[in-house]
Protein backbone atom coordinates (compact mmCIF):
# COMPACT_ATOMS: atom_id res chain seq x y z
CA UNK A 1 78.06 134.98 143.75
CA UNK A 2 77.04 138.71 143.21
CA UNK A 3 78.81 140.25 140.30
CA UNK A 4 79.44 143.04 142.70
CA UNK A 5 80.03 142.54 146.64
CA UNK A 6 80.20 145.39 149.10
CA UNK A 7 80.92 144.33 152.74
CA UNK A 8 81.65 146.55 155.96
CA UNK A 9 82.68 149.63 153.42
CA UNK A 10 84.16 152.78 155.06
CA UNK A 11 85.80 155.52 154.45
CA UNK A 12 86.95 158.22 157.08
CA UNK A 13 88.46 161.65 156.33
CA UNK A 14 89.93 162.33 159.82
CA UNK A 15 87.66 162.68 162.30
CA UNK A 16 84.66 162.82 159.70
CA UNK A 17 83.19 159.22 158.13
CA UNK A 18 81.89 159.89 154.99
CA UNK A 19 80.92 156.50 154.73
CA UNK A 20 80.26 153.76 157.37
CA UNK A 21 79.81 149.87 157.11
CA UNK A 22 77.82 149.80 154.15
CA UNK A 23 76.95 146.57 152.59
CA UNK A 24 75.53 146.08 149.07
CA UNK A 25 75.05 143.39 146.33
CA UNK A 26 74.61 143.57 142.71
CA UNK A 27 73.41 140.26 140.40
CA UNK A 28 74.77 140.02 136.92
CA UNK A 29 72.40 142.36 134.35
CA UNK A 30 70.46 144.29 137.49
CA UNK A 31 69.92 147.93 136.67
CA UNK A 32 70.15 149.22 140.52
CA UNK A 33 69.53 152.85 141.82
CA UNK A 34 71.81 154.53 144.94
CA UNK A 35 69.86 157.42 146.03
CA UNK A 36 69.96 159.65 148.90
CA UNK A 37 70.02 163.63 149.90
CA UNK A 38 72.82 165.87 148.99
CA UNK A 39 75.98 164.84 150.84
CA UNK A 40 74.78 161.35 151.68
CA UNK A 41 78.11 159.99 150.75
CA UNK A 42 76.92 158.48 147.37
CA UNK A 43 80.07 159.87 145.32
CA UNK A 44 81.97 158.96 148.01
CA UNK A 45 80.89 155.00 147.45
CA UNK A 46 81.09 155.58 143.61
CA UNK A 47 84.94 156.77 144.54
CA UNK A 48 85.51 153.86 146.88
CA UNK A 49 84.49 151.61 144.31
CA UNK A 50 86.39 153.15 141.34
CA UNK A 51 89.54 153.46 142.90
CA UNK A 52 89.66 157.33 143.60
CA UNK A 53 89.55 156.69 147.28
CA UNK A 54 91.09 153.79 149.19
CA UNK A 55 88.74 153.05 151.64
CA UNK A 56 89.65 152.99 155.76
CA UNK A 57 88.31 149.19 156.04
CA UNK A 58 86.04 147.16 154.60
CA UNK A 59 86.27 144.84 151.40
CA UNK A 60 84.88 145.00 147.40
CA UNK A 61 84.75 141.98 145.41
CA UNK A 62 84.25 141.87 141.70
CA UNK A 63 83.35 138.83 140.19
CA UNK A 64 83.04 138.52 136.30
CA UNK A 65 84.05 135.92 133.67
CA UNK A 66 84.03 133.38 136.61
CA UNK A 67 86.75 134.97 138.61
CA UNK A 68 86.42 136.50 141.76
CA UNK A 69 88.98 139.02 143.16
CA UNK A 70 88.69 142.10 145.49
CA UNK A 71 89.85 145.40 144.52
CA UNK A 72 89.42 147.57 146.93
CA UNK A 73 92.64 150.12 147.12
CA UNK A 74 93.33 149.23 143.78
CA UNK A 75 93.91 152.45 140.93
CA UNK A 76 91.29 153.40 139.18
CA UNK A 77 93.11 152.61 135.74
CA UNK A 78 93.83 148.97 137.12
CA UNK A 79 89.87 148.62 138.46
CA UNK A 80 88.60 149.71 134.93
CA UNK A 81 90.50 147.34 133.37
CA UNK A 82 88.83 145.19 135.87
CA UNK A 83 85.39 145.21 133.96
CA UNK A 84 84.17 148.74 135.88
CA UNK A 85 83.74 152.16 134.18
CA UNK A 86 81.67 155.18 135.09
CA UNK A 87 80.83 158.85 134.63
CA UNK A 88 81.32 161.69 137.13
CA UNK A 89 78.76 164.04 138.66
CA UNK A 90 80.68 166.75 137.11
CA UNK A 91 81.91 166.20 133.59
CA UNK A 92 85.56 165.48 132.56
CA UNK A 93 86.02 165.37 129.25
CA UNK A 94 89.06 166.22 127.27
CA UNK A 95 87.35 169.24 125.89
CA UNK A 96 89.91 169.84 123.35
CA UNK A 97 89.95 166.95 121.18
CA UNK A 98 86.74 166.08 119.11
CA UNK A 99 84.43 163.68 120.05
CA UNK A 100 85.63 160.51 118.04
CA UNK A 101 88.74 160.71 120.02
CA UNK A 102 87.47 160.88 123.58
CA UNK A 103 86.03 157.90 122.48
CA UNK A 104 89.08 156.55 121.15
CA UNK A 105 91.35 157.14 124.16
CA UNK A 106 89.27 154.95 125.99
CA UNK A 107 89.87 151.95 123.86
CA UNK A 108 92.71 151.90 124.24
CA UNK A 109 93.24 150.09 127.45
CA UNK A 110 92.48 147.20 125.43
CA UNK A 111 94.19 147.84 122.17
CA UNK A 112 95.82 144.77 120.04
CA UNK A 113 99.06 146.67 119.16
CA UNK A 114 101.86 147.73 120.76
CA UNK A 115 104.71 150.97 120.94
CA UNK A 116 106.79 149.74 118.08
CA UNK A 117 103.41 148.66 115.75
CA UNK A 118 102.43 152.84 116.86
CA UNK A 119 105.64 154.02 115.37
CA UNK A 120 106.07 152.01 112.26
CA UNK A 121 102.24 151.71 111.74
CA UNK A 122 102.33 148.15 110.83
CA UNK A 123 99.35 146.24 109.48
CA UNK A 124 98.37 145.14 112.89
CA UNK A 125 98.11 148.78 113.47
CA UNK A 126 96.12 150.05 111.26
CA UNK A 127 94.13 146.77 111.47
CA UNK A 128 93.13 148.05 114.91
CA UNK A 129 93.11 151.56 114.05
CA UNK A 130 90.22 150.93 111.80
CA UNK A 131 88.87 148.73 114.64
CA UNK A 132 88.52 151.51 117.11
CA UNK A 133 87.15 153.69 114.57
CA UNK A 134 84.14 151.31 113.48
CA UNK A 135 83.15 150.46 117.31
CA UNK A 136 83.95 154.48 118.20
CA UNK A 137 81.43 155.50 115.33
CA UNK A 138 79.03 152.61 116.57
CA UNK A 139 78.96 153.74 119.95
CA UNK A 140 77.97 157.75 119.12
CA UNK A 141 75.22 156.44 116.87
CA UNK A 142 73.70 154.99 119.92
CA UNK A 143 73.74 158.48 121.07
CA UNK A 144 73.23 160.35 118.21
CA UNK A 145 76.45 161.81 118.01
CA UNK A 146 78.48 160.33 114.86
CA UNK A 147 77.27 163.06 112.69
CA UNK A 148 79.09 165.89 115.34
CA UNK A 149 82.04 162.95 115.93
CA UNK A 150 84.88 165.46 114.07
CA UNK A 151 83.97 168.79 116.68
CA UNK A 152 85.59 169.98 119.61
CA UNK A 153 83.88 167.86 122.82
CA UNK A 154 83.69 171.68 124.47
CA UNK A 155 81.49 172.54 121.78
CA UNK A 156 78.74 170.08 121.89
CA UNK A 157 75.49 171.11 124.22
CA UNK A 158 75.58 170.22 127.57
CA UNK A 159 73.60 167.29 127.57
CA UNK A 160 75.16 165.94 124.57
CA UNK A 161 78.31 165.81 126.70
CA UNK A 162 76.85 164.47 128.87
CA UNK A 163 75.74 161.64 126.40
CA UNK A 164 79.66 161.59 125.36
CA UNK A 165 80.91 160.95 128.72
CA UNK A 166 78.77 157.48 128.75
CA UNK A 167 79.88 157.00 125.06
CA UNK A 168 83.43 156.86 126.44
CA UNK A 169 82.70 154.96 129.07
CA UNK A 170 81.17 152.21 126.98
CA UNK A 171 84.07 152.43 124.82
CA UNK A 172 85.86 150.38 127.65
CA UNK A 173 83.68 147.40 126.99
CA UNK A 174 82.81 147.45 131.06
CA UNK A 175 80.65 144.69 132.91
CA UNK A 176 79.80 147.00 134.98
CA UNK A 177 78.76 150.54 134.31
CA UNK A 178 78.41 153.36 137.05
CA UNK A 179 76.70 156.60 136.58
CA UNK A 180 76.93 159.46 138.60
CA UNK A 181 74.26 161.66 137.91
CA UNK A 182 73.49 160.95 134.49
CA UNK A 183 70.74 163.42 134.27
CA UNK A 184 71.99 166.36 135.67
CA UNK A 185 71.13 169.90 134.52
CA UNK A 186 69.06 167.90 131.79
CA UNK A 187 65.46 168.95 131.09
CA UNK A 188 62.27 167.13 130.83
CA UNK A 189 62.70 165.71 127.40
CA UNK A 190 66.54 164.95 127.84
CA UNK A 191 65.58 163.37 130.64
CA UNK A 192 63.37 161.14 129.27
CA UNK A 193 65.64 160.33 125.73
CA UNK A 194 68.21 159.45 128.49
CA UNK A 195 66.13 157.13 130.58
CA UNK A 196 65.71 155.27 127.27
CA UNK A 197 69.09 154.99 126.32
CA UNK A 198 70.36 153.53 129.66
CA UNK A 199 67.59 150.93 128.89
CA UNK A 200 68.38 149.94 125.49
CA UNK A 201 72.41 149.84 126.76
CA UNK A 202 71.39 146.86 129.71
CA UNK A 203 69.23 145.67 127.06
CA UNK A 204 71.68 145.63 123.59
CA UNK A 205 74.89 145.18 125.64
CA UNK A 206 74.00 143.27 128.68
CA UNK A 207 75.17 145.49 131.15
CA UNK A 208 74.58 145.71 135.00
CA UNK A 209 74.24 149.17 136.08
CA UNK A 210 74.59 151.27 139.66
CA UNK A 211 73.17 155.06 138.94
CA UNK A 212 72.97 157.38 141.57
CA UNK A 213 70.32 160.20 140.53
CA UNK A 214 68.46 162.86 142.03
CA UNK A 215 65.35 162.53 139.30
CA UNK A 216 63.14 160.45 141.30
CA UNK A 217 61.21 159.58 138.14
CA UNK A 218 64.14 157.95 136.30
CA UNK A 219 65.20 155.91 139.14
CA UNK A 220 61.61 154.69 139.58
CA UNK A 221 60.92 153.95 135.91
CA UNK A 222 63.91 152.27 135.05
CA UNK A 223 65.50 150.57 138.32
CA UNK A 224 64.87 147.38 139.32
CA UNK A 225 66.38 147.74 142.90
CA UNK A 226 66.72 150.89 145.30
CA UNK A 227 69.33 151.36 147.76
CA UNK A 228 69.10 154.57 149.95
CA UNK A 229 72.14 156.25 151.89
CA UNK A 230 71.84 159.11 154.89
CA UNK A 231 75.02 160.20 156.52
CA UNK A 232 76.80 157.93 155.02
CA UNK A 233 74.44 154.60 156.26
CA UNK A 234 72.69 152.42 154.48
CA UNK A 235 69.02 153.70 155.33
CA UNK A 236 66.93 151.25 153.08
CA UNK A 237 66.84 148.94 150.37
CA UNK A 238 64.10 147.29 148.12
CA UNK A 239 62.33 147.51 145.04
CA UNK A 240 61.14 150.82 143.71
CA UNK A 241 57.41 150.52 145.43
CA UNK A 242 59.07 149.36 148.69
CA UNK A 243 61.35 152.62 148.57
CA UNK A 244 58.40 154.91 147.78
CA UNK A 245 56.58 154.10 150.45
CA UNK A 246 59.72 153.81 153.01
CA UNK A 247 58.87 156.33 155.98
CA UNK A 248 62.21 156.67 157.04
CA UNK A 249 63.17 157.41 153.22
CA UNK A 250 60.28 159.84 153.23
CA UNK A 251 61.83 161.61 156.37
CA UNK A 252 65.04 161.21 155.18
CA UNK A 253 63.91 163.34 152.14
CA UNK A 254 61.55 165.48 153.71
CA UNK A 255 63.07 166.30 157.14
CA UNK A 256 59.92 165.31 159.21
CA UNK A 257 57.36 162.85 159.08
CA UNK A 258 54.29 162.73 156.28
């Protein structure tokens, strides 16, 4: 069984489907690519998945640690505590608190203490405390960050929030990690640290990973698998050669024919 299992997926918004019977799979560890021209409904699927949107029929079924459940219509604070995290297109970070603790809120889904350890900051407390602090710190060295982890998240450069906003992601310890644009508004050289990154996380954490990105040289370099949405259809699917050379990807890029 897939890790992840999209069948029949859609999602209407009155008289306009945003997305329509889409079907996907993704294998424990795969790093897999969703790509598509603007407005193909690929946020839309990331929101169907993550809880944001309910979706009008269709099923999604999750299935890590040996147990299999669908959670489609579920919140989006009960589906990350599922085993799925991601980033958004546009970035939400809580811009007034420094950088350790956007990390820090997001371990705590899963902290070992509870609202009367908090108040009388009992050794179990600070036991986990200290916890969240080590992995927190961990994390942003992965990213470069620990040495900015005490400023203001607004404050950091764009593309180090960016960074951020898959540091706090991680910090939810997901089996499954979406990212919505990752590279966005990045240049060459961020581009390329990035693309690096996202490797050594699959590779140092084990991760399976569904990106949806615009920088076709990313996707190509570093995904395994390709799927490809128009109008909110699955167009194509394949490997990253099979994709390239796709006509009706090419049209669906282009507009005509080449």
């Amino acid at each position: 069984m897939a890790l992840l299992t999209v069948k029949n997926l859609t999602k209407s918004f009155g008289g306009l489907t945003a997305v329509s019977d889409v079907n996907m799979q993704i294998e424990e560890g795969e790093l897999v690519g969703l790509i598509g021209p603007n407005g193909a409904g690929k946020t839309t699927l990331f929101n169907l998945l993550t809880g944001v949107y309910e979706p009008t029929t269709g099923k999604v079924i999750l299935n890590t640690h040996g147990k299999e459940r669908e959670i489609q219509g579920k919140k989006p604070y009960n589906i990350c505590g599922e085993g799925i995290a991601r980033t958004f297109q546009n970035i939400r970070l809580f811009k007034e608190l420094s950088v350790l603790d956007n990390v820090r809120i997001a371990m705590h889904q899963r902290v070992g203490y509870n609202m009367m350890d908090a108040f009388l900051h009992t050794p179990k407390y600070v036991k986990e405390e200290e916890r969240m602090i080590k992995e927190a710190e961990e994390l942003l060295d992965i990213f470069h960050l620990s040495h900015k982890k005490f400023e203001k998240a607004k404050n950091l450069p764009y593309g180090e929030q960016r960074h951020l906003e898959i540091v706090r992601a991680m910090a939810t310890k997901p089996d499954l990690l979406l990212l919505d644009e990752p590279a966005a508004g990045m240049n060459p050289n961020e581009t390329a640290a990035l693309t690096e990154t996202i490797a050594q996380l699959r590779r140092d954490f084990g991760l399976t990973i569904l990106l949806i990105e615009h920088d076709m040289s990313l996707v190509m370099k570093i995904c395994e698998r390709i799927y490809v949405l128009n109008y909110g259809q699955m167009l194509a699917k394949g490997t990253p050669d099979e994709i390239r050379n796709n006509k009706q990807v090419i049209e669906a890029y282009l507009g005509e024919e080449r």
